[in-house]
Protein backbone atom coordinates (compact mmCIF):
# COMPACT_ATOMS: atom_id res chain seq x y z
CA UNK A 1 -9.81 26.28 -0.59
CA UNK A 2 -10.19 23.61 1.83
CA UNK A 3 -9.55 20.93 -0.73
CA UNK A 4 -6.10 22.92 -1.34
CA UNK A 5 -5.13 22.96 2.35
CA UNK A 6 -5.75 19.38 2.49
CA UNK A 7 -3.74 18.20 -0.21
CA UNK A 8 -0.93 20.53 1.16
CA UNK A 9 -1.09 18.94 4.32
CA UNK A 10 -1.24 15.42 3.28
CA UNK A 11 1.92 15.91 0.81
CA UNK A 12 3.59 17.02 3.86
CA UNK A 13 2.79 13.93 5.83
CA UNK A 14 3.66 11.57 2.67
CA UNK A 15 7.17 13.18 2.85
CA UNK A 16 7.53 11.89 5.90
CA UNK A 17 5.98 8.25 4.85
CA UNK A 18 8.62 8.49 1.96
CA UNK A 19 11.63 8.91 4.47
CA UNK A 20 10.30 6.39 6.58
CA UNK A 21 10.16 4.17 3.32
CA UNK A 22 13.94 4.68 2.86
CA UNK A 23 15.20 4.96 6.43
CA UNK A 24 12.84 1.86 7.49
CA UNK A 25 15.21 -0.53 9.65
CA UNK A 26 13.06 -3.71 8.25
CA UNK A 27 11.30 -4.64 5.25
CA UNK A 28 7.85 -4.77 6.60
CA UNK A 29 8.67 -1.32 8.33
CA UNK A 30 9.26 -0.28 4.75
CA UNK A 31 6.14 -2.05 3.27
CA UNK A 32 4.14 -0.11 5.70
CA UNK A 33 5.36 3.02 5.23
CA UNK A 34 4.99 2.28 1.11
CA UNK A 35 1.36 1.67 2.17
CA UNK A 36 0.95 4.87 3.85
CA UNK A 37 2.66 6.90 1.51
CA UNK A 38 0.19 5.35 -1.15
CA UNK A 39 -3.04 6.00 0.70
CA UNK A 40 -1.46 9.49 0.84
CA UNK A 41 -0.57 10.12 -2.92
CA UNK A 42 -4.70 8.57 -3.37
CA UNK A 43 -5.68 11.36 -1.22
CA UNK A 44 -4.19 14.28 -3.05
CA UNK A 45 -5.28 12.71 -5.58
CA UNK A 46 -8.93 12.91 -4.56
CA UNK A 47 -8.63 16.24 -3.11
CA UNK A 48 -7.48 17.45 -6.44
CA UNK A 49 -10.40 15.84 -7.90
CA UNK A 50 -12.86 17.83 -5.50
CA UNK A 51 -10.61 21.03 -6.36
CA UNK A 52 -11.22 20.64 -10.47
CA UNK A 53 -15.04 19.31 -10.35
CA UNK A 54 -13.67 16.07 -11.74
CA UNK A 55 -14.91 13.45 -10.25
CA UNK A 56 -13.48 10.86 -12.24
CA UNK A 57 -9.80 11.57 -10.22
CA UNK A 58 -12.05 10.37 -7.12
CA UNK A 59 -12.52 7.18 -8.67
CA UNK A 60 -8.87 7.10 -9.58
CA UNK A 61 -8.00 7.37 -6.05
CA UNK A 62 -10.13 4.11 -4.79
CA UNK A 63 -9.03 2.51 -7.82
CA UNK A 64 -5.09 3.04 -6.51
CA UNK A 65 -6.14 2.64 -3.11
CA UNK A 66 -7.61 -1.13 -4.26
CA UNK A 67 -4.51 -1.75 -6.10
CA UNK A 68 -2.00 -0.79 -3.63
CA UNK A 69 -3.29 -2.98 -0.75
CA UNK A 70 -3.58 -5.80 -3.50
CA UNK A 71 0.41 -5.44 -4.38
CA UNK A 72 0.91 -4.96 -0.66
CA UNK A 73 -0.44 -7.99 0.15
CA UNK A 74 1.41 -10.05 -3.00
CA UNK A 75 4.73 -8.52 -2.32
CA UNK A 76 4.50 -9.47 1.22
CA UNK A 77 3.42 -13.26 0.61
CA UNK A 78 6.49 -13.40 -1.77
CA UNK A 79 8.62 -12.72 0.17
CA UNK A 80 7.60 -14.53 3.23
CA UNK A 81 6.62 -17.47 1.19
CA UNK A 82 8.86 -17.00 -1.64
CA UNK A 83 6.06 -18.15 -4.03
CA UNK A 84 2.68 -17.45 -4.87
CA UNK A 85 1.60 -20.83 -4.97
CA UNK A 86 -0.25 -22.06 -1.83
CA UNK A 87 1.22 -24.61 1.08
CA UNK A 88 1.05 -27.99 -0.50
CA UNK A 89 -0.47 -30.21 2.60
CA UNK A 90 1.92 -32.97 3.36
CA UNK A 91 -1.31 -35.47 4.14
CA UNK A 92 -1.74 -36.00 8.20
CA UNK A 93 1.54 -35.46 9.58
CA UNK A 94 2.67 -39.09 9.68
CA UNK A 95 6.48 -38.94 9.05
CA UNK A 96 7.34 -41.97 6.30
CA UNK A 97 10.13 -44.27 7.23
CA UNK A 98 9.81 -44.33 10.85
C-alpha cells in the first residue's frame, strides 16, 4: 500500500519535471529537469518492484539511474565542448611568431 502511494506521488511530481523539460527557458534548465524526471521514472520503477516482490526491477532502477547521469554528463560535454575528445594542450602558452 505504501509502495502504491509512493509511486502515485512521484508520477505526479515527474509530470511536473516533464513540463519543466519542455517549458525550460535554457538547455541546461532542460537537462536538469530530464535528470529529475529520470530519477523519478527509476523510482516508480523501484516502488513497483517492492509492490510485485521482484526485486530484479530494483536493480533496474540503479541500473537507469547509473545510465542517466552517464548520458547526462555526455550530452552536456557535447554540447559545451562540441566533441568528446579532450582539450588538446597547446604546450606552455608561448604564442609562435611574436
Amino acid at each position: 500500500m505504501i509502495a502504491a502511494l509512493l509511486a502515485a506521488g512521484v508520477l505526479t511530481a515527474a509530470c511536473f519535471s516533464l513540463a519543466r523539460l519542455f517549458a525550460g527557458p535554457t538547455f541546461h534548465d532542460r537537462a536538469l529537469a530530464a535528470t529529475g524526471f529520470n530519477a523519478k521514472l527509476a523510482l516508480v520503477v523501484a516502488a513497483v518492484g517492492a509492490m510485485s516482490g521482484d526485486p530484479g526491477l530494483i536493480d533496474q532502477a540503479l541500473l537507469q539511474l547509473g545510465l542517466g547521469f552517464v548520458l547526462t554528463v555526455a550530452v552536456l560535454k557535447v554540447l559545451r565542448l562540441r566533441s568528446l575528445q579532450p582539450a588538446l594542450d597547446h604546450g606552455s602558452g608561448a604564442e609562435e611568431g611574436a
